[in-house]
PDB file of N, CA and C in Angstrom:
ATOM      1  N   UNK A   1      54.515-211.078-133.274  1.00  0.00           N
ATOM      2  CA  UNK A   1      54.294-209.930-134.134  1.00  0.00           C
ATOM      3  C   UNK A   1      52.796-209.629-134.270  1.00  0.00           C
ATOM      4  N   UNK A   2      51.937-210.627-134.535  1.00  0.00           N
ATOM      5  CA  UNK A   2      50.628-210.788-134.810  1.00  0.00           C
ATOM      6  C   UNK A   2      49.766-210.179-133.298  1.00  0.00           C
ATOM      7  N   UNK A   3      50.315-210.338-131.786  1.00  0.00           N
ATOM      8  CA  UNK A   3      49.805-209.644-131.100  1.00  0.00           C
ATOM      9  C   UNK A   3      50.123-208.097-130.806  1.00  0.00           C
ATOM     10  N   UNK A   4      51.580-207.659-131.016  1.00  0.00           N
ATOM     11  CA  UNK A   4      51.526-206.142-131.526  1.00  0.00           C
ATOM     12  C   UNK A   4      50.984-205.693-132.414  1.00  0.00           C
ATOM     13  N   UNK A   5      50.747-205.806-133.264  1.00  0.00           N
ATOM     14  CA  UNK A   5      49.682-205.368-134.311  1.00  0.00           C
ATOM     15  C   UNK A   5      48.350-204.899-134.013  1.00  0.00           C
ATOM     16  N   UNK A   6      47.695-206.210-133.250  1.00  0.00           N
ATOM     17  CA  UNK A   6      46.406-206.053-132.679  1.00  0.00           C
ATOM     18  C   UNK A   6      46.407-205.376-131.701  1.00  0.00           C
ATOM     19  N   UNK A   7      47.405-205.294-130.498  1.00  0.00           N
ATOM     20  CA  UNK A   7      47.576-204.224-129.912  1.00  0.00           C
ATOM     21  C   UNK A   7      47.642-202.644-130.166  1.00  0.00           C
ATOM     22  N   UNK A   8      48.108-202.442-130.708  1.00  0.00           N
ATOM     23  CA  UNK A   8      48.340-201.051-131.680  1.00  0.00           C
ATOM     24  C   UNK A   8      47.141-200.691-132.751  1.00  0.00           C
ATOM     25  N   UNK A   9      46.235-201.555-132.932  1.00  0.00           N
ATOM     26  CA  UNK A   9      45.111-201.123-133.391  1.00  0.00           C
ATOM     27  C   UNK A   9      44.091-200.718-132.327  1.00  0.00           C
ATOM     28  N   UNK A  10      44.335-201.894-131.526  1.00  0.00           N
ATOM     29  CA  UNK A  10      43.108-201.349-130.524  1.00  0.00           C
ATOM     30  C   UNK A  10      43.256-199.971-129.572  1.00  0.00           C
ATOM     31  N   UNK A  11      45.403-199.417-129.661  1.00  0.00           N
ATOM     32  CA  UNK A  11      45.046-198.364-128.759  1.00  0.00           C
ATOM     33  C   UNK A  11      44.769-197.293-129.671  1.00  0.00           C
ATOM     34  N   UNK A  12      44.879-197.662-130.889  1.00  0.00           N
ATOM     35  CA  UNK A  12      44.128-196.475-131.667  1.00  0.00           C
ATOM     36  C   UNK A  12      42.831-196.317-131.826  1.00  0.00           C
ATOM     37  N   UNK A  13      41.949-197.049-131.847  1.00  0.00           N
ATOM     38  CA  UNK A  13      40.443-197.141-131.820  1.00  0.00           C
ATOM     39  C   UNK A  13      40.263-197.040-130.510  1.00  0.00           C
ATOM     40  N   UNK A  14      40.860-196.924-129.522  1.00  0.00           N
ATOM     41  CA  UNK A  14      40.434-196.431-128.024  1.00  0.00           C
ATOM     42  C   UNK A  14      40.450-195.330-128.016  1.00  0.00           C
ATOM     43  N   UNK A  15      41.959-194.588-128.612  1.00  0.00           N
ATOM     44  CA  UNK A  15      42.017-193.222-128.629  1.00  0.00           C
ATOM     45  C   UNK A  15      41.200-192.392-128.955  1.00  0.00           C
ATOM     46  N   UNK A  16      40.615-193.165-130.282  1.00  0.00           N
ATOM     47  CA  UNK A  16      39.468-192.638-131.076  1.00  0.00           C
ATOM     48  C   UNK A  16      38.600-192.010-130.511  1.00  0.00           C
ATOM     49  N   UNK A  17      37.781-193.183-129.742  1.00  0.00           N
ATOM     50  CA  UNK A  17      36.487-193.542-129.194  1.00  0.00           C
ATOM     51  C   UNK A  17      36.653-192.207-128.589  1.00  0.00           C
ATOM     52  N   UNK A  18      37.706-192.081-127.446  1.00  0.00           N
ATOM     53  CA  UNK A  18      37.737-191.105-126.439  1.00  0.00           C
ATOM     54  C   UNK A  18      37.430-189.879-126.751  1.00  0.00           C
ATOM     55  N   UNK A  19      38.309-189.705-127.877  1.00  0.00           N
ATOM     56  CA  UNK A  19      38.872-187.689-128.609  1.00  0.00           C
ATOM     57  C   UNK A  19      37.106-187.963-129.448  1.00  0.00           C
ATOM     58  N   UNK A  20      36.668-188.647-129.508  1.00  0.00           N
ATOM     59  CA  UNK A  20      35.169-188.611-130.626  1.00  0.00           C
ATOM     60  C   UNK A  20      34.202-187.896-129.085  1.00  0.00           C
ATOM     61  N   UNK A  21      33.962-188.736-128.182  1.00  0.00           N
ATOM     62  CA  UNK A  21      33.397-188.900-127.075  1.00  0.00           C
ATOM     63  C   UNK A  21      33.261-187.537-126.426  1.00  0.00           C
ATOM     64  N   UNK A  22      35.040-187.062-126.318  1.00  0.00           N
ATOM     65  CA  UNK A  22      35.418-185.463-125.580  1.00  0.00           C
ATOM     66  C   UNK A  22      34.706-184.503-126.588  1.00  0.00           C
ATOM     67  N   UNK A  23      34.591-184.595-127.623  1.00  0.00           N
ATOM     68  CA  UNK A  23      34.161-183.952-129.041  1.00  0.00           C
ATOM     69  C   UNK A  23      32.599-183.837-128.755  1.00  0.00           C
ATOM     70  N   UNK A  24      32.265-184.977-128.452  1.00  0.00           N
ATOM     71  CA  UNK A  24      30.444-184.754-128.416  1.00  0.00           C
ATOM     72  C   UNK A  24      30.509-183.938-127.215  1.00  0.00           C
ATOM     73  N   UNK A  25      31.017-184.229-125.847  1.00  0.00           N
ATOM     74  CA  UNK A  25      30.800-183.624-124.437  1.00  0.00           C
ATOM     75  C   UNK A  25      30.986-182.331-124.559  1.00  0.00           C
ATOM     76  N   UNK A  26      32.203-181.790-125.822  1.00  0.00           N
ATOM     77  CA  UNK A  26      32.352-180.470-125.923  1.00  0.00           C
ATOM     78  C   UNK A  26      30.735-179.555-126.912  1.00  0.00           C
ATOM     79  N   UNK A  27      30.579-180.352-127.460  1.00  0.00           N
ATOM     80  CA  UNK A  27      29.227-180.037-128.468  1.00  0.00           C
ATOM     81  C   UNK A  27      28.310-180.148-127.807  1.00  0.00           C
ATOM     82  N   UNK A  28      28.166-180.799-126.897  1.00  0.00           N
ATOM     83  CA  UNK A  28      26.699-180.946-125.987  1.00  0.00           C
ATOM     84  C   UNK A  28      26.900-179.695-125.148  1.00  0.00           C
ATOM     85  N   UNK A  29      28.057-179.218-124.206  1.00  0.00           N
ATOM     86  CA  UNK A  29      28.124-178.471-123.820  1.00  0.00           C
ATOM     87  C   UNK A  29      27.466-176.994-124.718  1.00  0.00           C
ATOM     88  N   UNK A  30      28.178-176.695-125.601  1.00  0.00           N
ATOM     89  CA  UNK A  30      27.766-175.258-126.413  1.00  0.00           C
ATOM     90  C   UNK A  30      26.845-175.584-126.601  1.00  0.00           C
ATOM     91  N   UNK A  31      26.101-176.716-127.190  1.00  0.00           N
ATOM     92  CA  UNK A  31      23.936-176.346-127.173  1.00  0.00           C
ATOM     93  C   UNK A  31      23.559-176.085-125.736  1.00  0.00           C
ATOM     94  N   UNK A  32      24.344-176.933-124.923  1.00  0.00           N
ATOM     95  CA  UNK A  32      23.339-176.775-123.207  1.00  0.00           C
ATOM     96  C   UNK A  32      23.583-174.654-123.056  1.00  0.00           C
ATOM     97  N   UNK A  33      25.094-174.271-123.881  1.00  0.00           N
ATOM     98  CA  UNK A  33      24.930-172.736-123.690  1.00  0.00           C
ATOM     99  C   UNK A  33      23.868-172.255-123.818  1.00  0.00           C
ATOM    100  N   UNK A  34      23.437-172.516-125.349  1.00  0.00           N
ATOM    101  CA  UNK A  34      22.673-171.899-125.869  1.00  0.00           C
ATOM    102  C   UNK A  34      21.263-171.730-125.535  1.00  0.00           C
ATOM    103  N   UNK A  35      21.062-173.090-125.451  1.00  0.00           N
ATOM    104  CA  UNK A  35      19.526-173.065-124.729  1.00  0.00           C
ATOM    105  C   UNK A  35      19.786-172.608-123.004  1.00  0.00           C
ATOM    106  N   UNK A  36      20.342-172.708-122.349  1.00  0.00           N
ATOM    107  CA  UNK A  36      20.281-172.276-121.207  1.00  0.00           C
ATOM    108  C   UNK A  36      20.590-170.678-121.230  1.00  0.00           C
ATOM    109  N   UNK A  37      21.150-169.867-122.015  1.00  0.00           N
ATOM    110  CA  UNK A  37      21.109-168.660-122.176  1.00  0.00           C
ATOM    111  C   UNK A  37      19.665-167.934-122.906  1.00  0.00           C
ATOM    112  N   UNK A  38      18.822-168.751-123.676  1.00  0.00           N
ATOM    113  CA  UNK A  38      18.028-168.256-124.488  1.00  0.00           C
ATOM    114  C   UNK A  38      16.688-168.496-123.039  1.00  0.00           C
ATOM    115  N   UNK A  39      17.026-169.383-121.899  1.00  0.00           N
ATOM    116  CA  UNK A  39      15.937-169.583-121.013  1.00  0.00           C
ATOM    117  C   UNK A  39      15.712-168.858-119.985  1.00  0.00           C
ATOM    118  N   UNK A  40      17.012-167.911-119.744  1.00  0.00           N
ATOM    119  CA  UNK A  40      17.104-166.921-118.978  1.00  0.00           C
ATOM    120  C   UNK A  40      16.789-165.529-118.882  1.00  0.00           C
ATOM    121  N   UNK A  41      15.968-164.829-118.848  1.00  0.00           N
ATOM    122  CA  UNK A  41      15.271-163.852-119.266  1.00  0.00           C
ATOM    123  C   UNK A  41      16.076-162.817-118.903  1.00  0.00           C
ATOM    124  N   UNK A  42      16.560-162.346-118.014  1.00  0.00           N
ATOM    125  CA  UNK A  42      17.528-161.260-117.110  1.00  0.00           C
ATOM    126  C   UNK A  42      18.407-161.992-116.870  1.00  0.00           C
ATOM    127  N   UNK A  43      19.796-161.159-117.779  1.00  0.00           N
ATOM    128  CA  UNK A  43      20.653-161.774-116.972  1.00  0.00           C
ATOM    129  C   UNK A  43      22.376-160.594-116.953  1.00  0.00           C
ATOM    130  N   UNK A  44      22.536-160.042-116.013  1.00  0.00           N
ATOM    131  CA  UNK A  44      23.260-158.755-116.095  1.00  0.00           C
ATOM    132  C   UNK A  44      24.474-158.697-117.021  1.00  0.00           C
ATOM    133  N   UNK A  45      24.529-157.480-117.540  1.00  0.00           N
ATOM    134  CA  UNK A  45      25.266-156.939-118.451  1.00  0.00           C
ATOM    135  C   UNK A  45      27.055-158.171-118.033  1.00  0.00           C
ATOM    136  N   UNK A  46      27.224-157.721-116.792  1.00  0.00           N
ATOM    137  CA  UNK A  46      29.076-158.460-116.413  1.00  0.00           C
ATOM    138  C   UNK A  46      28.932-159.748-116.924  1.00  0.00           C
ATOM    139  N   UNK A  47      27.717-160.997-116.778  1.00  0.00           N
ATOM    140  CA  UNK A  47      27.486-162.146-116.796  1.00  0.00           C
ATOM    141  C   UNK A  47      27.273-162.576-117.290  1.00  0.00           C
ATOM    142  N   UNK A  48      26.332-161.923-118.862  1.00  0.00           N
ATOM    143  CA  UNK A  48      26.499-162.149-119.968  1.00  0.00           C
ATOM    144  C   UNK A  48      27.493-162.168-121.022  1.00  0.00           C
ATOM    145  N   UNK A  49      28.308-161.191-120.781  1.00  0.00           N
ATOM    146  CA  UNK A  49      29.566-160.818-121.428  1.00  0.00           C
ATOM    147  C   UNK A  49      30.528-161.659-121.101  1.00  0.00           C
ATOM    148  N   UNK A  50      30.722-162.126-119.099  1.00  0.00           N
ATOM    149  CA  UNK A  50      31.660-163.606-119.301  1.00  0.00           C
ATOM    150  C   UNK A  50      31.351-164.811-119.821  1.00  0.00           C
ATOM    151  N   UNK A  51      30.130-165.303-120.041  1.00  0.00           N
ATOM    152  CA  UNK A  51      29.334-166.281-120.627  1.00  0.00           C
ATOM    153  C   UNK A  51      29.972-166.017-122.359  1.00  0.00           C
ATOM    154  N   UNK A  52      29.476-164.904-123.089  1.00  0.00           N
ATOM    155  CA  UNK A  52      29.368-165.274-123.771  1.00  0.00           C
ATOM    156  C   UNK A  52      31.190-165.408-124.384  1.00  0.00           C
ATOM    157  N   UNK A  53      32.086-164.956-123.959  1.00  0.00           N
ATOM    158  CA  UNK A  53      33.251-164.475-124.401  1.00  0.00           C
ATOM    159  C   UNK A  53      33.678-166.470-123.948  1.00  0.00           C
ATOM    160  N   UNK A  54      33.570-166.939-122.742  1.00  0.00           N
ATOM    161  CA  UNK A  54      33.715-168.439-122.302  1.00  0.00           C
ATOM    162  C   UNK A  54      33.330-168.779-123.236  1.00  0.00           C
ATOM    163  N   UNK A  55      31.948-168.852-123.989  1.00  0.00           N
ATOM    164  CA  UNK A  55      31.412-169.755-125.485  1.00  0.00           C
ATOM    165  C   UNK A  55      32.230-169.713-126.732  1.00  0.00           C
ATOM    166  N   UNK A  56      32.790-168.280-127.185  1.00  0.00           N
ATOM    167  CA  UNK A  56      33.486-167.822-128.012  1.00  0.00           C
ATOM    168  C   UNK A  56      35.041-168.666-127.859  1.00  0.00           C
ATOM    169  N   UNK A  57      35.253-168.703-127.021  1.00  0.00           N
ATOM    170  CA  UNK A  57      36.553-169.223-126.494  1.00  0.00           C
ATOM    171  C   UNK A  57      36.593-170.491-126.739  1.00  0.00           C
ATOM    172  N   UNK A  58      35.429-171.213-126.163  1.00  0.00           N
ATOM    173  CA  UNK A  58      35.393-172.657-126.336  1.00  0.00           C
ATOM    174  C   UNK A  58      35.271-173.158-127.589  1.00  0.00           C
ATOM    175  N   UNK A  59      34.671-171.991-128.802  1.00  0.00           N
ATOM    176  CA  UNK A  59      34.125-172.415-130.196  1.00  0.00           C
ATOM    177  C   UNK A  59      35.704-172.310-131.052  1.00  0.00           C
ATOM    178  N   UNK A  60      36.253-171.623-130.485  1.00  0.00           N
ATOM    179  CA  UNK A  60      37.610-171.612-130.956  1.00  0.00           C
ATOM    180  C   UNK A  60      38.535-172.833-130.567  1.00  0.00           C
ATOM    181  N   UNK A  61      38.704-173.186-129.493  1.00  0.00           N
ATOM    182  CA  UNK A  61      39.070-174.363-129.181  1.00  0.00           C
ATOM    183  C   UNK A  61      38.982-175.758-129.784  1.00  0.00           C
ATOM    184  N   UNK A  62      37.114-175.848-129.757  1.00  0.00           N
ATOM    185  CA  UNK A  62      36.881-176.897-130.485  1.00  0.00           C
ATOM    186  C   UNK A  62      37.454-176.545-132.453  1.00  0.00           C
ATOM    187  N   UNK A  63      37.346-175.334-132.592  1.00  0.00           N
ATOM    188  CA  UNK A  63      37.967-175.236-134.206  1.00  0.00           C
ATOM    189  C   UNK A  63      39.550-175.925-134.325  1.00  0.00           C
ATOM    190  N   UNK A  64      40.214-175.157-133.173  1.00  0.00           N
ATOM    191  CA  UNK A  64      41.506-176.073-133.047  1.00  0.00           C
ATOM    192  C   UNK A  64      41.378-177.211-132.484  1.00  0.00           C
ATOM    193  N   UNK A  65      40.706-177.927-132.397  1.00  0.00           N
ATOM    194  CA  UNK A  65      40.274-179.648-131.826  1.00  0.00           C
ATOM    195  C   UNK A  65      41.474-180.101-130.508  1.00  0.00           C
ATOM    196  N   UNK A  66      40.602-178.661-129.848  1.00  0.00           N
ATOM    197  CA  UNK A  66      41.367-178.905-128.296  1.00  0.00           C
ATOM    198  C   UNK A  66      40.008-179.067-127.445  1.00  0.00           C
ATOM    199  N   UNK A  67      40.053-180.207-127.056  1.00  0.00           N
ATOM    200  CA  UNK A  67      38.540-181.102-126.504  1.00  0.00           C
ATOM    201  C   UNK A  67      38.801-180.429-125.131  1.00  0.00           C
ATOM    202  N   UNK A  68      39.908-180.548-124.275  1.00  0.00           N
ATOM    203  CA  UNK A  68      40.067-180.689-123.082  1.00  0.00           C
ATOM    204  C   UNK A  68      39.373-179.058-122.448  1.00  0.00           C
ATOM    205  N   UNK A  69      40.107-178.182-123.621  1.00  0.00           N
ATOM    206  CA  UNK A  69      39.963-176.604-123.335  1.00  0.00           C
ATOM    207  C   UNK A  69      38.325-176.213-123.721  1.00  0.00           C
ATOM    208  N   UNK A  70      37.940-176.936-124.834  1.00  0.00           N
ATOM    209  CA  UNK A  70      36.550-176.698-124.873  1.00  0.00           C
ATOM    210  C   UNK A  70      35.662-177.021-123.540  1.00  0.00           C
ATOM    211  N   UNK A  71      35.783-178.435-123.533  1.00  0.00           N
ATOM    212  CA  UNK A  71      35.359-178.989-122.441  1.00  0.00           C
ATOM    213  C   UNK A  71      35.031-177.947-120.991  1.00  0.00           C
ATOM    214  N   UNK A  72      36.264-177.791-120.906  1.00  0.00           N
ATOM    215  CA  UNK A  72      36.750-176.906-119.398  1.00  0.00           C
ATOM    216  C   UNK A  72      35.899-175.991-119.348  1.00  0.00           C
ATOM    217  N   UNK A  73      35.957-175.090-120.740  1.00  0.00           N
ATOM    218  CA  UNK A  73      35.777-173.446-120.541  1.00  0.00           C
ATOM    219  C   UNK A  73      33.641-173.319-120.558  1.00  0.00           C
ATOM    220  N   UNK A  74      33.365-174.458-121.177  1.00  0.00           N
ATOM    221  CA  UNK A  74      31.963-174.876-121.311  1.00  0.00           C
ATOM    222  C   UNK A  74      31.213-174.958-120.038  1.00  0.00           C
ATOM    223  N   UNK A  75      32.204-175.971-119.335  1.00  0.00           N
ATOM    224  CA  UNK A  75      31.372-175.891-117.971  1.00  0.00           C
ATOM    225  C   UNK A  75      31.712-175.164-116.858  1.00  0.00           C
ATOM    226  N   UNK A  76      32.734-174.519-117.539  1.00  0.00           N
ATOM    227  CA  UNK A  76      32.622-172.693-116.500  1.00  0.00           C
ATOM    228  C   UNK A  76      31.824-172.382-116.670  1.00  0.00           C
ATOM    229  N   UNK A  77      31.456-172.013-118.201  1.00  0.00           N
ATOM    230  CA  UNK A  77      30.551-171.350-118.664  1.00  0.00           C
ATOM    231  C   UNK A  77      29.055-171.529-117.891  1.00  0.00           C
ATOM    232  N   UNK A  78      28.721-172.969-118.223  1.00  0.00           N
ATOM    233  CA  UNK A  78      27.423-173.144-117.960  1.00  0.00           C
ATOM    234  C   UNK A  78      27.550-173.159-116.147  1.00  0.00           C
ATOM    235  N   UNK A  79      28.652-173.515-115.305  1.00  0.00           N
ATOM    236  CA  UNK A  79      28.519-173.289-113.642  1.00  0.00           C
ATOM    237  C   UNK A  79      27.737-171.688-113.660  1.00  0.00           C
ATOM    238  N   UNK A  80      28.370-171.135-113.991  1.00  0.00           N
ATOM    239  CA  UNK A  80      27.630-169.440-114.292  1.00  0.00           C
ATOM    240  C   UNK A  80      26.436-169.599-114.103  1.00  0.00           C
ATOM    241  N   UNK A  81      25.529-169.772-115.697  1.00  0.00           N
ATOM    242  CA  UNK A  81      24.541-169.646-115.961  1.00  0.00           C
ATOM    243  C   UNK A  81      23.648-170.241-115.184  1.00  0.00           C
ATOM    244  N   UNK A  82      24.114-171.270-114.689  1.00  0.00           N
ATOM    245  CA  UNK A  82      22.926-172.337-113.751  1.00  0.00           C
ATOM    246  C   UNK A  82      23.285-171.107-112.271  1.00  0.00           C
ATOM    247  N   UNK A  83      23.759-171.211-111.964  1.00  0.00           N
ATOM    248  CA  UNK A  83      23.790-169.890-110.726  1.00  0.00           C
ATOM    249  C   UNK A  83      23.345-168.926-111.147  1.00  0.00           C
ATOM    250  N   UNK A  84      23.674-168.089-111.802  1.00  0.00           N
ATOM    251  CA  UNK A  84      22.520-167.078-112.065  1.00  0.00           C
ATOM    252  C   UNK A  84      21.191-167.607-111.898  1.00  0.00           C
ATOM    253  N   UNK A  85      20.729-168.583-113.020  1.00  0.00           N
ATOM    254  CA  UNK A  85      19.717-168.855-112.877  1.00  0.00           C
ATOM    255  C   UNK A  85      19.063-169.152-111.779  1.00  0.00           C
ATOM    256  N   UNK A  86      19.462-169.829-110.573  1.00  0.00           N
ATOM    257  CA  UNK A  86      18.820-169.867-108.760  1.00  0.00           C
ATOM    258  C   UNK A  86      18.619-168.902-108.453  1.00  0.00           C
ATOM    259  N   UNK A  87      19.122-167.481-108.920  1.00  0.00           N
ATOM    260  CA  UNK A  87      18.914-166.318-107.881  1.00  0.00           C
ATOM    261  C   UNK A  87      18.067-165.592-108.790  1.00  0.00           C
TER     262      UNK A  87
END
């Protein structure tokens, strides 16, 4: 009994760790938006508008504490912006 117990704690404090972890990666993401949008001087009307509607999307996500969808839509987001930014 005494090793189910300890079992079942630890897959909850794993779980934790993880959904805490996806949580920061999603939050690091929306600052890397921000500052990587504020570093870009020109950046066309279509590309801004998918950028920013991807951020909006993701800020909603993380409100509903959906890590995976934040996550995702973040580094669409920022694949964008870093391409723009090369050209």
């Amino acid at each position: 009994m005494r090793k189910v117990l300890v079992f079942a704690c630890t897959a909850l404090i794993a779980g934790s760790a993880v959904s805490a972890e996806s949580m920061n990666l999603c939050d690091a993401n929306l600052q890397k938006l921000r500052d990587l949008k504020a570093s870009i001087s020109v950046m066309p009307q279509p590309l801004l508008g998918e950028v920013q509607s991807l951020r909006m999307d993701a800020q909603d996500a993380k409100d509903d504490s959906d890590q995976a969808k934040c996550i995702a839509l973040t580094t669409k987001a920022l694949q964008r912006l870093r391409t723009a930014k090369k050209t």
